[in-house]
PDB file of N, CA and C in Angstrom:
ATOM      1  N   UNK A   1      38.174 -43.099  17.001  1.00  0.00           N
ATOM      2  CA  UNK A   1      37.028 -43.840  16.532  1.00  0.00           C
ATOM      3  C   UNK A   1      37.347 -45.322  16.584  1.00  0.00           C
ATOM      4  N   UNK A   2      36.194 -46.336  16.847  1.00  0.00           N
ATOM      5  CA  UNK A   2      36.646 -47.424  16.860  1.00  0.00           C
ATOM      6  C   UNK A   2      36.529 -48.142  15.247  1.00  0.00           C
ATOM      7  N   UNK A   3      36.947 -49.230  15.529  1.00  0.00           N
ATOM      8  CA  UNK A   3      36.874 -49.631  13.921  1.00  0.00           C
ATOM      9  C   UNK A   3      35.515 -50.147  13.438  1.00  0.00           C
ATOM     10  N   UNK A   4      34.718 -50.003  14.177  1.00  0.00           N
ATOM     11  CA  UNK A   4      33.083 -50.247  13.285  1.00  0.00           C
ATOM     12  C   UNK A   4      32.546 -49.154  12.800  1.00  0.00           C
ATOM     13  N   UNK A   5      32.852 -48.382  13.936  1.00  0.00           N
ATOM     14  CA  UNK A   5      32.206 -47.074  13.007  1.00  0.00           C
ATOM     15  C   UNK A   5      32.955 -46.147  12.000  1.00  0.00           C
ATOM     16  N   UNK A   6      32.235 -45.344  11.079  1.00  0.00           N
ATOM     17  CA  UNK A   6      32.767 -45.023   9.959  1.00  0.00           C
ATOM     18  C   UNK A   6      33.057 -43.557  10.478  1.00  0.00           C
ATOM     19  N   UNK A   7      33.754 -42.388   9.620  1.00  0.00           N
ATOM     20  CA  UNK A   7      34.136 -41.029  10.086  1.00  0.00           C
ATOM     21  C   UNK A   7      32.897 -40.225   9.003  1.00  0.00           C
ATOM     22  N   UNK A   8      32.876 -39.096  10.273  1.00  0.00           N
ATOM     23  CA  UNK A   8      31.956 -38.181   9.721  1.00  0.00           C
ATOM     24  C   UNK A   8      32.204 -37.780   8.240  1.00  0.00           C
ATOM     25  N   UNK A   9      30.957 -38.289   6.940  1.00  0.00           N
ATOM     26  CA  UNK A   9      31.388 -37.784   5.585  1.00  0.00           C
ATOM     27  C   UNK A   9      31.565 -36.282   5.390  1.00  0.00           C
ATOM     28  N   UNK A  10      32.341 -35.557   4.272  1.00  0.00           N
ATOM     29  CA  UNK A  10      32.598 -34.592   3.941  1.00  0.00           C
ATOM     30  C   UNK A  10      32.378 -34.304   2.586  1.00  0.00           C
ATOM     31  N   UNK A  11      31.953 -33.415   2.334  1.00  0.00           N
ATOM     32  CA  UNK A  11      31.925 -33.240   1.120  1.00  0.00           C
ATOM     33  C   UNK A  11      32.689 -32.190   0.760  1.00  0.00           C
ATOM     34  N   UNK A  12      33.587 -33.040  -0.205  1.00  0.00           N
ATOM     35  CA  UNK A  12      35.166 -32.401  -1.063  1.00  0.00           C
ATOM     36  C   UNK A  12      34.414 -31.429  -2.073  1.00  0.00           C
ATOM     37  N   UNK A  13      33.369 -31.496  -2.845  1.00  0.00           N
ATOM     38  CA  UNK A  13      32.890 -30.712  -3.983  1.00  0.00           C
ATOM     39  C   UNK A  13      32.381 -29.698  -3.607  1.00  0.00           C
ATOM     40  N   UNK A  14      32.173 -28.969  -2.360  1.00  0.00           N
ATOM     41  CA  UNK A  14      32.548 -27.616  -1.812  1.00  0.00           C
ATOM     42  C   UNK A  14      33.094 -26.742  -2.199  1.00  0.00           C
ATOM     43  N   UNK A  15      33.099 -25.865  -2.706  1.00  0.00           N
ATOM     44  CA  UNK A  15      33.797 -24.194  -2.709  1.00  0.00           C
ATOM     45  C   UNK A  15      33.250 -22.988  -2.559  1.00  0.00           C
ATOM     46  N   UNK A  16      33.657 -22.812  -1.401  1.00  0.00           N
ATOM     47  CA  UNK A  16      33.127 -21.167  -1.425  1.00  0.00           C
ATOM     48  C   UNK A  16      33.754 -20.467  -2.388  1.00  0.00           C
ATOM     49  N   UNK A  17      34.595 -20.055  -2.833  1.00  0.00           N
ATOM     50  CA  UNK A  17      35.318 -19.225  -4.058  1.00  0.00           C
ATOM     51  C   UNK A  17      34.513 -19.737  -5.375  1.00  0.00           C
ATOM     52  N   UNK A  18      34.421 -20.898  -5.145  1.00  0.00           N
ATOM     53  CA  UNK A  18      33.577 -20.623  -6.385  1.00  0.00           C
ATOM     54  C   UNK A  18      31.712 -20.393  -6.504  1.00  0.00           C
ATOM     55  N   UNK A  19      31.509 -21.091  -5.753  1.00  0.00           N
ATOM     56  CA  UNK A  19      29.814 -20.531  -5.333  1.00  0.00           C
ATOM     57  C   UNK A  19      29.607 -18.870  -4.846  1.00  0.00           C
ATOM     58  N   UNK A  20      30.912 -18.174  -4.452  1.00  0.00           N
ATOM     59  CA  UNK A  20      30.391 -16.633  -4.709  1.00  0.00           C
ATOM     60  C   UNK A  20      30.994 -15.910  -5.693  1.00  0.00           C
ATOM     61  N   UNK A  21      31.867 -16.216  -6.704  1.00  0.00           N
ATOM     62  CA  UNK A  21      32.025 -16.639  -7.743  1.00  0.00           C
ATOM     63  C   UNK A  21      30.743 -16.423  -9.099  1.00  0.00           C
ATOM     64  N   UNK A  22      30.113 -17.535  -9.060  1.00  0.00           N
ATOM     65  CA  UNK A  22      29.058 -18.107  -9.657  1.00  0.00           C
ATOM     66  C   UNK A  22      27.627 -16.929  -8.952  1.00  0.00           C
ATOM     67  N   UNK A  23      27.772 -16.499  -7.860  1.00  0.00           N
ATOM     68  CA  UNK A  23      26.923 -15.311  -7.576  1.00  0.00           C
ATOM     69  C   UNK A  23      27.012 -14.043  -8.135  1.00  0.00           C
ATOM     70  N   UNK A  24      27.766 -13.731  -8.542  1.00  0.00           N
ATOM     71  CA  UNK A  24      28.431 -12.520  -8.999  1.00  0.00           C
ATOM     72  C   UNK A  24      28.227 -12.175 -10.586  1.00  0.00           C
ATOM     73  N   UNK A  25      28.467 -13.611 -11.059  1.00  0.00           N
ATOM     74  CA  UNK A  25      28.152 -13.459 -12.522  1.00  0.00           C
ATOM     75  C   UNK A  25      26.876 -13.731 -12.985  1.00  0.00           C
ATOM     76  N   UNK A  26      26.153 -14.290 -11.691  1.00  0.00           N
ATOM     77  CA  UNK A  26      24.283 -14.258 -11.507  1.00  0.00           C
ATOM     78  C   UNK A  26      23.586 -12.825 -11.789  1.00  0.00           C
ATOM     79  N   UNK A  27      24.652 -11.912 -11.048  1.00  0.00           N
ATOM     80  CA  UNK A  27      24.371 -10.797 -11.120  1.00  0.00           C
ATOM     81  C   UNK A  27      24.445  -9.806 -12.282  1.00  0.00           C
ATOM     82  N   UNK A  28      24.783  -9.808 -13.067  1.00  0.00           N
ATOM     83  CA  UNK A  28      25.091  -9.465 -14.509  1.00  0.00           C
ATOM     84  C   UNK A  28      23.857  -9.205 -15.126  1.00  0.00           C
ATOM     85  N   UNK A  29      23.515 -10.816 -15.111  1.00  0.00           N
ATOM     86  CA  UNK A  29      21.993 -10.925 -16.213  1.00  0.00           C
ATOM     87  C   UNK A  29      21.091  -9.941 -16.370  1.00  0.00           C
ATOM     88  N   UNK A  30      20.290  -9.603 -16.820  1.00  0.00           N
ATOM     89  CA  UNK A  30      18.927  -9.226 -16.871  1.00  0.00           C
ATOM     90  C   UNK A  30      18.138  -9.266 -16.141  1.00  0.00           C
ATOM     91  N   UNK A  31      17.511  -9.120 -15.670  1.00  0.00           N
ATOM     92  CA  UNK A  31      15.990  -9.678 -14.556  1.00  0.00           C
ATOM     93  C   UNK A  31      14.966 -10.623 -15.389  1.00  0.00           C
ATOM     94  N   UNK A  32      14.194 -11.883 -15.462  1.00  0.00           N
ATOM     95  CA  UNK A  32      13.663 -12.342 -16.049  1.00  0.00           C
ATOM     96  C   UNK A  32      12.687 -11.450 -16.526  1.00  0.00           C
ATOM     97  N   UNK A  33      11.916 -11.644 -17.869  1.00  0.00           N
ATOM     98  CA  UNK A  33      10.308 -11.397 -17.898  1.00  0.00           C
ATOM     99  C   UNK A  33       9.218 -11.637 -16.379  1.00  0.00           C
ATOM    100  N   UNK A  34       8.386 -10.762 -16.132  1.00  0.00           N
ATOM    101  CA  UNK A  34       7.902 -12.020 -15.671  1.00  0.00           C
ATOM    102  C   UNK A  34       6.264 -12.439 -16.299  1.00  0.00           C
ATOM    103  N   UNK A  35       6.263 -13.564 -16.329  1.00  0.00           N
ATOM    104  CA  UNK A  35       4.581 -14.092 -16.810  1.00  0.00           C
ATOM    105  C   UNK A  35       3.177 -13.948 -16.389  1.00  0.00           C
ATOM    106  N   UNK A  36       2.650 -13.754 -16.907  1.00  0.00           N
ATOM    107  CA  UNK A  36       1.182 -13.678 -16.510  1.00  0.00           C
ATOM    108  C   UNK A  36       0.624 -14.603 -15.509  1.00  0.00           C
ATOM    109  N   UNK A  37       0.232 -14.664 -14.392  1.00  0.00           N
ATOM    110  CA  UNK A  37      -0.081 -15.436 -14.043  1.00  0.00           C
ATOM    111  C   UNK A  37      -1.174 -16.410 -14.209  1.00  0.00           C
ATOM    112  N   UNK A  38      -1.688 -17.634 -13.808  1.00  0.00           N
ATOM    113  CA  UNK A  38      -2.837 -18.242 -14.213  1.00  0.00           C
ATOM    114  C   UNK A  38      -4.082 -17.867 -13.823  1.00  0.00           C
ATOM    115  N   UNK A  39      -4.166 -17.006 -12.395  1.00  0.00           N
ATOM    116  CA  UNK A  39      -4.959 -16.678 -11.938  1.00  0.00           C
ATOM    117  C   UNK A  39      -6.034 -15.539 -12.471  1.00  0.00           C
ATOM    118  N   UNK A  40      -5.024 -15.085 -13.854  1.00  0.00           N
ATOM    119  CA  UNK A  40      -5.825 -13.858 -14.703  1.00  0.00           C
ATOM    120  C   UNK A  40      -6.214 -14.041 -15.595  1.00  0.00           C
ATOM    121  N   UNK A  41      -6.085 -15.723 -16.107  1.00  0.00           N
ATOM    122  CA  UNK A  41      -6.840 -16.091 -17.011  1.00  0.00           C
ATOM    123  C   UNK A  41      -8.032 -16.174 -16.973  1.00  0.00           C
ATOM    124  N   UNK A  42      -9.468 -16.019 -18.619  1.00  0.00           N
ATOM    125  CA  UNK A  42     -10.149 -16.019 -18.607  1.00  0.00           C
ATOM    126  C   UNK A  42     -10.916 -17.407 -17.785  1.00  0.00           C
ATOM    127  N   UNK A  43     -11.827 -17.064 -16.804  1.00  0.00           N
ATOM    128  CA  UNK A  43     -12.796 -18.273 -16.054  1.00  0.00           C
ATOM    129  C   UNK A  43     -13.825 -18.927 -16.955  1.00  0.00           C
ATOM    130  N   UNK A  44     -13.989 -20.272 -17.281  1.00  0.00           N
ATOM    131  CA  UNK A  44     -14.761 -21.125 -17.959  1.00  0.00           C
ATOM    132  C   UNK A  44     -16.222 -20.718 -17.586  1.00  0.00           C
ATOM    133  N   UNK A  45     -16.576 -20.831 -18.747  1.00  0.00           N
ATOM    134  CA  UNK A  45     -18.311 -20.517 -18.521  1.00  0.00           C
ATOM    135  C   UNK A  45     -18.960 -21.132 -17.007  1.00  0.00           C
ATOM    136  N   UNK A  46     -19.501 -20.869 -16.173  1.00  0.00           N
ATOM    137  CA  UNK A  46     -19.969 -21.945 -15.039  1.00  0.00           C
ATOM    138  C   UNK A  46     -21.517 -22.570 -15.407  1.00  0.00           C
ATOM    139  N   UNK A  47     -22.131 -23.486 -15.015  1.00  0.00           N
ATOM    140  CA  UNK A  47     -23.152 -24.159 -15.369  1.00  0.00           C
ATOM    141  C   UNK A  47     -24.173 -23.039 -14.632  1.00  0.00           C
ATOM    142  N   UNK A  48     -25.037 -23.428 -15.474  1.00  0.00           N
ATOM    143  CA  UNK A  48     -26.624 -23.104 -15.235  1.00  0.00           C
ATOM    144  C   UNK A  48     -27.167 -23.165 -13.605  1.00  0.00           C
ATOM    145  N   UNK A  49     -26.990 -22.595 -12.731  1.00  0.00           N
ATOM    146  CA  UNK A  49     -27.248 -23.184 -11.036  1.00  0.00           C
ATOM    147  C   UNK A  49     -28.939 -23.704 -11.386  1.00  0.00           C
ATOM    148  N   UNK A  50     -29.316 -24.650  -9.774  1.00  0.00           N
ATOM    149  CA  UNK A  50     -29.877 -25.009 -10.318  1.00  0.00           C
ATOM    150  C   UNK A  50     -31.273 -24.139  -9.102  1.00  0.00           C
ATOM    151  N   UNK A  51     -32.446 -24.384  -9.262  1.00  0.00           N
ATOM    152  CA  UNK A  51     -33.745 -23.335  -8.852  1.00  0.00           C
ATOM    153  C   UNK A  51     -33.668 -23.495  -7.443  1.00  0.00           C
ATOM    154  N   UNK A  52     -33.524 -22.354  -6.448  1.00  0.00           N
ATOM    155  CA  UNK A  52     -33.499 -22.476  -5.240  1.00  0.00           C
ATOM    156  C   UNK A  52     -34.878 -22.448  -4.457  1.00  0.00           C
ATOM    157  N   UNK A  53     -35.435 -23.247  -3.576  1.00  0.00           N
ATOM    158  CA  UNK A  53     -36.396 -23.276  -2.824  1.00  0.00           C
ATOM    159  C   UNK A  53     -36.167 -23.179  -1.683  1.00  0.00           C
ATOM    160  N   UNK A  54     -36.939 -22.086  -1.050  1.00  0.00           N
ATOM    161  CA  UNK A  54     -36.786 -21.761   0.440  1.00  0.00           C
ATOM    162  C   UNK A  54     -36.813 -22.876   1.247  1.00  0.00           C
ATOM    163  N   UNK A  55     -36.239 -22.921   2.334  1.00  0.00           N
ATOM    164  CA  UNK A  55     -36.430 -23.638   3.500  1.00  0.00           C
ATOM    165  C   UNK A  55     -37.874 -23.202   4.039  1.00  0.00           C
ATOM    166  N   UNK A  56     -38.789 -24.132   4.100  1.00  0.00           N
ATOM    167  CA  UNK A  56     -40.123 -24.055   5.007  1.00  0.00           C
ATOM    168  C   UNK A  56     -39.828 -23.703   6.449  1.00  0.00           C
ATOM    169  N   UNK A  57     -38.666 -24.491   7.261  1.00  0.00           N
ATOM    170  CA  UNK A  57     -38.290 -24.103   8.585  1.00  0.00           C
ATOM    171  C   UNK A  57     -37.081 -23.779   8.554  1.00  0.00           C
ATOM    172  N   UNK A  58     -36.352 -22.990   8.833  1.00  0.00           N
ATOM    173  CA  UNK A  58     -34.640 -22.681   8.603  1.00  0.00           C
ATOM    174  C   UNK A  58     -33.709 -22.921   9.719  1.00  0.00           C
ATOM    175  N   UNK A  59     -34.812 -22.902  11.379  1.00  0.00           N
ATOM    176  CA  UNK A  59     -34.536 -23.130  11.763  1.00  0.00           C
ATOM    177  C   UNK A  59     -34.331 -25.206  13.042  1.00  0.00           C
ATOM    178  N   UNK A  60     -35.212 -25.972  11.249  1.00  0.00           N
ATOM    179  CA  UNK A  60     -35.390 -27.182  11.969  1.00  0.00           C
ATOM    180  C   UNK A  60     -33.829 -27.627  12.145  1.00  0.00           C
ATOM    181  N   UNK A  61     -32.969 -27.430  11.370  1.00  0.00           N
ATOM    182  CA  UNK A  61     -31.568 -28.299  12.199  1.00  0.00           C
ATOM    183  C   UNK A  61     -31.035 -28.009  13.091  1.00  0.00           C
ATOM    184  N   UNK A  62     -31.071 -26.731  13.261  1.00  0.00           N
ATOM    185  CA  UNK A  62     -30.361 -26.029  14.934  1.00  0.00           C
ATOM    186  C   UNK A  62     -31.403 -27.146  15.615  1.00  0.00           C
ATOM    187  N   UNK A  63     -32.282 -27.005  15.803  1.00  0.00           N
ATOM    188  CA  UNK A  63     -33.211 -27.794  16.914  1.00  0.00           C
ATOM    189  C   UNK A  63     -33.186 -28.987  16.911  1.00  0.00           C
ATOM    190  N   UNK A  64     -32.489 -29.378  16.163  1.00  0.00           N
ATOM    191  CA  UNK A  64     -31.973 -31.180  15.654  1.00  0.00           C
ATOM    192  C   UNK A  64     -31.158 -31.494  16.727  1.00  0.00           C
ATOM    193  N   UNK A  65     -30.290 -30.423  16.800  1.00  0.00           N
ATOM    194  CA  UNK A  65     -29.251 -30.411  17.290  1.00  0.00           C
ATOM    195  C   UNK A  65     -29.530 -30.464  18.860  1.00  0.00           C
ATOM    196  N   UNK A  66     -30.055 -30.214  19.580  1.00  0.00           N
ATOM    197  CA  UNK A  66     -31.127 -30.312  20.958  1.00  0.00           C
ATOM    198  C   UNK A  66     -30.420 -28.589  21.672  1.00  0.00           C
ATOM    199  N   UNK A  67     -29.880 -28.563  23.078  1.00  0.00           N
ATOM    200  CA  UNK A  67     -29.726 -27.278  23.522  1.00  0.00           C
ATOM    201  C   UNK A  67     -28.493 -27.194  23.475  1.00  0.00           C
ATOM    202  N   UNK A  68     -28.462 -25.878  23.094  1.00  0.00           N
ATOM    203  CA  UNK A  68     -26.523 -25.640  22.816  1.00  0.00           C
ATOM    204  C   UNK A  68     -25.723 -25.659  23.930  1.00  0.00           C
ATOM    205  N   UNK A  69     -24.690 -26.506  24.031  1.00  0.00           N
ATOM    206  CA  UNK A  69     -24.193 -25.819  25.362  1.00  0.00           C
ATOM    207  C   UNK A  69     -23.387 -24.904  25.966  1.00  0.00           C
ATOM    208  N   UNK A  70     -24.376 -23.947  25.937  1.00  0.00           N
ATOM    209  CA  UNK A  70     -23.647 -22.705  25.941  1.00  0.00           C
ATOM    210  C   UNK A  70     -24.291 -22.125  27.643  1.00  0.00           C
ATOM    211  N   UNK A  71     -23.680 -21.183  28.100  1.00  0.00           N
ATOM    212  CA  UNK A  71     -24.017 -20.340  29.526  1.00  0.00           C
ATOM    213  C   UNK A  71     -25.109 -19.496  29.051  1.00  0.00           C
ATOM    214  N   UNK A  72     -25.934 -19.416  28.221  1.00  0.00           N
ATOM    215  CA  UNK A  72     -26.800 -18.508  28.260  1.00  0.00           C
ATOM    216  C   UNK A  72     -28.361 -19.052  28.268  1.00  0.00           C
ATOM    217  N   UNK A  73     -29.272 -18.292  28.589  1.00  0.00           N
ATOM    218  CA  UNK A  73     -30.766 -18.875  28.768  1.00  0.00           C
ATOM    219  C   UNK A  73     -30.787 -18.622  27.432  1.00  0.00           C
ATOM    220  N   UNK A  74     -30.797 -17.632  26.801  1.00  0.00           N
ATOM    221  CA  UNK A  74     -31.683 -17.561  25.412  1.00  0.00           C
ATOM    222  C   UNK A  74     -30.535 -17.488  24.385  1.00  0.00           C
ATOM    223  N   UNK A  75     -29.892 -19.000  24.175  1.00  0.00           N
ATOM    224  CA  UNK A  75     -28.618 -19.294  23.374  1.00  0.00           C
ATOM    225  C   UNK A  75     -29.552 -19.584  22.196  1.00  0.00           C
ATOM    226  N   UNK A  76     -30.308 -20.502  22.665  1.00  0.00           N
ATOM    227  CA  UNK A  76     -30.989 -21.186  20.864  1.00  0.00           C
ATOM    228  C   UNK A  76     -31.669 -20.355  20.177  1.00  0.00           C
ATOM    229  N   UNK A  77     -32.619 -19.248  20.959  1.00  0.00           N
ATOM    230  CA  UNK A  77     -32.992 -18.247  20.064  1.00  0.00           C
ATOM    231  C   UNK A  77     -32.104 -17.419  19.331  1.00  0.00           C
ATOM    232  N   UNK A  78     -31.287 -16.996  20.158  1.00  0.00           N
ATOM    233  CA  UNK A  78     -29.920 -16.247  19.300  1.00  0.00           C
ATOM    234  C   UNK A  78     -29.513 -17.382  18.181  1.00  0.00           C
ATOM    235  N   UNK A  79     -29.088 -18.509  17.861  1.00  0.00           N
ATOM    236  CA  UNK A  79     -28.783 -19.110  17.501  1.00  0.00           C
ATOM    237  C   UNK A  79     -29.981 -19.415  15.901  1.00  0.00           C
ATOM    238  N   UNK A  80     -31.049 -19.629  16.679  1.00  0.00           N
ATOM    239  CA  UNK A  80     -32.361 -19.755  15.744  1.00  0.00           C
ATOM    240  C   UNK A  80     -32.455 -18.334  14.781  1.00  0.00           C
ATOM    241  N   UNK A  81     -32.326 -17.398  15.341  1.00  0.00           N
ATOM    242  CA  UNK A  81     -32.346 -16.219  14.898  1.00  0.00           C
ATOM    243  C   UNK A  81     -31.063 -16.089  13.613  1.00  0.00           C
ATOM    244  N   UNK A  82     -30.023 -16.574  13.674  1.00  0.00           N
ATOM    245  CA  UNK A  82     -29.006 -16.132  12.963  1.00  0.00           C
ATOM    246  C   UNK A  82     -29.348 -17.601  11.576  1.00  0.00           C
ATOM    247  N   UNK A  83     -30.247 -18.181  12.142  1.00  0.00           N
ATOM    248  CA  UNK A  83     -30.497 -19.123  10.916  1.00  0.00           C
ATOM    249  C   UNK A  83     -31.587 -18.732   9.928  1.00  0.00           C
ATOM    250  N   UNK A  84     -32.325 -17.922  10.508  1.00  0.00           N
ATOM    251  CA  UNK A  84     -33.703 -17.513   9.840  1.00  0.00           C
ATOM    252  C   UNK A  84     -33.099 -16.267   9.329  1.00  0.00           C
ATOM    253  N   UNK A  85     -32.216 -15.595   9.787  1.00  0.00           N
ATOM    254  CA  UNK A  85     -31.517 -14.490   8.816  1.00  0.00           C
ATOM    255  C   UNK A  85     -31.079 -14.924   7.389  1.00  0.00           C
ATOM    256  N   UNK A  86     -30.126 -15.562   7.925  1.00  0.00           N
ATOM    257  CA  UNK A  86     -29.414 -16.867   6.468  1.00  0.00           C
ATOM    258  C   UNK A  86     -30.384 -16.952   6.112  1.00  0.00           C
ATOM    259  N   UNK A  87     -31.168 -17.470   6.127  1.00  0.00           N
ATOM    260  CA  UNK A  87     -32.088 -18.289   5.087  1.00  0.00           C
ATOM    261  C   UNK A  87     -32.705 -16.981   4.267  1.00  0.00           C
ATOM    262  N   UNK A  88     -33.146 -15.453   5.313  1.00  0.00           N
ATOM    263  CA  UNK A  88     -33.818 -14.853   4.351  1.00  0.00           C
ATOM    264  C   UNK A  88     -32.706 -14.137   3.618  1.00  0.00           C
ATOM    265  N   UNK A  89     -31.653 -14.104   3.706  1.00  0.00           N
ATOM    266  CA  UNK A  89     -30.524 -13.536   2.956  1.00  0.00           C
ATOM    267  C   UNK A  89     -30.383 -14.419   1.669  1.00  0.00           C
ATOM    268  N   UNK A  90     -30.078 -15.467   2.005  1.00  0.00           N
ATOM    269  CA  UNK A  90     -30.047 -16.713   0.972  1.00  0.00           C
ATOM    270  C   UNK A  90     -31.348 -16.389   0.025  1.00  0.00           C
ATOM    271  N   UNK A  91     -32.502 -16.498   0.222  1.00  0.00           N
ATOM    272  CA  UNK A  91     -33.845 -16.312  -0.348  1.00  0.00           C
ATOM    273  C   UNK A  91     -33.577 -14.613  -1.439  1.00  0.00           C
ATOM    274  N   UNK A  92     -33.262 -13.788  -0.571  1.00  0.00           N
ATOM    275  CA  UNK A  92     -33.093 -12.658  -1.552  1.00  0.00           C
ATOM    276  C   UNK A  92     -32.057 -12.398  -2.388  1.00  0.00           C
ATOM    277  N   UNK A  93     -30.876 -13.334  -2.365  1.00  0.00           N
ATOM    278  CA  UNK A  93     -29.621 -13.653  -2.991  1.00  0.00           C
ATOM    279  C   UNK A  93     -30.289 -14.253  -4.512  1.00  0.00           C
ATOM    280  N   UNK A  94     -31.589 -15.589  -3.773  1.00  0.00           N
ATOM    281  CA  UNK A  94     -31.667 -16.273  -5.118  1.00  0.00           C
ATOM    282  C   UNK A  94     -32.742 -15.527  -5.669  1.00  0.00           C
ATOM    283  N   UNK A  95     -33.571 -14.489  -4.970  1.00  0.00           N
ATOM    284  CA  UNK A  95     -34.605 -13.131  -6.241  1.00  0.00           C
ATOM    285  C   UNK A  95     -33.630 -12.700  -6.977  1.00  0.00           C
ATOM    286  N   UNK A  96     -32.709 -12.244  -6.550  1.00  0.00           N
ATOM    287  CA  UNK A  96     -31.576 -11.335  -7.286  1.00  0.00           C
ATOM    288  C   UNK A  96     -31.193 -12.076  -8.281  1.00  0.00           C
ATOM    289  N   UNK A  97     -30.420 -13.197  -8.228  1.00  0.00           N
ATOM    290  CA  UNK A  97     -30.140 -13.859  -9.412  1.00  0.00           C
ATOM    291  C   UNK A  97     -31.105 -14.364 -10.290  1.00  0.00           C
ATOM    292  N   UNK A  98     -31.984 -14.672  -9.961  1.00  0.00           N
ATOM    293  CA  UNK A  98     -33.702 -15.050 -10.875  1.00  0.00           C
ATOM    294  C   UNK A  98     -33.506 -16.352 -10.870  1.00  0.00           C
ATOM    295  N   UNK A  99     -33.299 -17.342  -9.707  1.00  0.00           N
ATOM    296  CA  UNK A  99     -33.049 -18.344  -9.516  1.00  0.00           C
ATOM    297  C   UNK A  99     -33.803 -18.893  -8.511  1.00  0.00           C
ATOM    298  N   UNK A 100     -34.873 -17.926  -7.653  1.00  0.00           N
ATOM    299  CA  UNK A 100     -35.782 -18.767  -6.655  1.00  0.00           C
ATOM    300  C   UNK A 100     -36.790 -19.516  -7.989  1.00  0.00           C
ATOM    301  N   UNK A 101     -37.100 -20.931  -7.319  1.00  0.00           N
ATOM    302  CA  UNK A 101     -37.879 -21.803  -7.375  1.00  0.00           C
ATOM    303  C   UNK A 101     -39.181 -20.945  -7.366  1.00  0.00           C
ATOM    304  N   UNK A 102     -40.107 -20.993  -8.286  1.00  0.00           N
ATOM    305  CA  UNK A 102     -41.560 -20.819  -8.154  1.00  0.00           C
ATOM    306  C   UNK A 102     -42.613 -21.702  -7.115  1.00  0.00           C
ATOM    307  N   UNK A 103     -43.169 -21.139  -6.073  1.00  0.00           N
ATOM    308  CA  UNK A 103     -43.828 -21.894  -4.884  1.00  0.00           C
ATOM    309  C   UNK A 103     -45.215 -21.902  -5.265  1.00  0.00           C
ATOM    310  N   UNK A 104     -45.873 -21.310  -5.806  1.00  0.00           N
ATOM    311  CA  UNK A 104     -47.165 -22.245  -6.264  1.00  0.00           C
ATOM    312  C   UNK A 104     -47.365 -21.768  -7.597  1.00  0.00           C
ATOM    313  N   UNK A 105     -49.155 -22.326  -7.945  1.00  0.00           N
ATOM    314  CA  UNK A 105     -49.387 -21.645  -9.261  1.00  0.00           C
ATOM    315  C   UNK A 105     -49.534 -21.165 -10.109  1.00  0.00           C
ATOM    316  N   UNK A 106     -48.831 -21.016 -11.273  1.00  0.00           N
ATOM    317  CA  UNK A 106     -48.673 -19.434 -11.857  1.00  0.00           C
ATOM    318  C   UNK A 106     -49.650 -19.266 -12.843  1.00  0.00           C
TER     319      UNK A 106
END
């Protein structure tokens, strides 16, 4: 080595005899408890959602969007189609919960 550079450090506080050693008497113990996790704790009340109103068109943002570019002639209808599903899935999600918005006069 020349004299600027320094020699590869070592570390003297090494022992294998004693780090398997110190494994061995790891082994002895007990097995911990183990704890409940947090994930099984009780969930906080959630808020009140708030009144859902249908989409009038479900499919106006696909069409926002102009033609998909995709290889097929009838991409946007497929496409249009899987939005007007959603929406009526969504719509009978919020009957179920008693959360659709009232649409006219009662």
């Amino acid at each position: 080595m020349s004299a600027g550079q320094a020699s590869p450090r070592r570390n003297p506080g090494t022992n294998n005899a004693a780090k398997a050693q110190a494994r061995r008497a790891g082994q002895n113990r007990p097995p911990a408890e183990p704890t409940p996790a947090e994930f099984w704790r009780v969930a906080p009340k959630a808020a009140v959602p708030a009144r859902i109103t249908p989409a009038s068109d479900p499919t106006a943002l696909v069409r926002s969007l102009g033609r998909p570019p995709l290889d097929h002639a009838g991409a946007d209808r497929y496409l249009a189609s899987v939005a007007q599903r959603a929406a009526g899935l969504a719509t009978a999600l919020a009957v179920a919960a008693d959360i659709l918005a009232p649409t006219g006069p009662e």
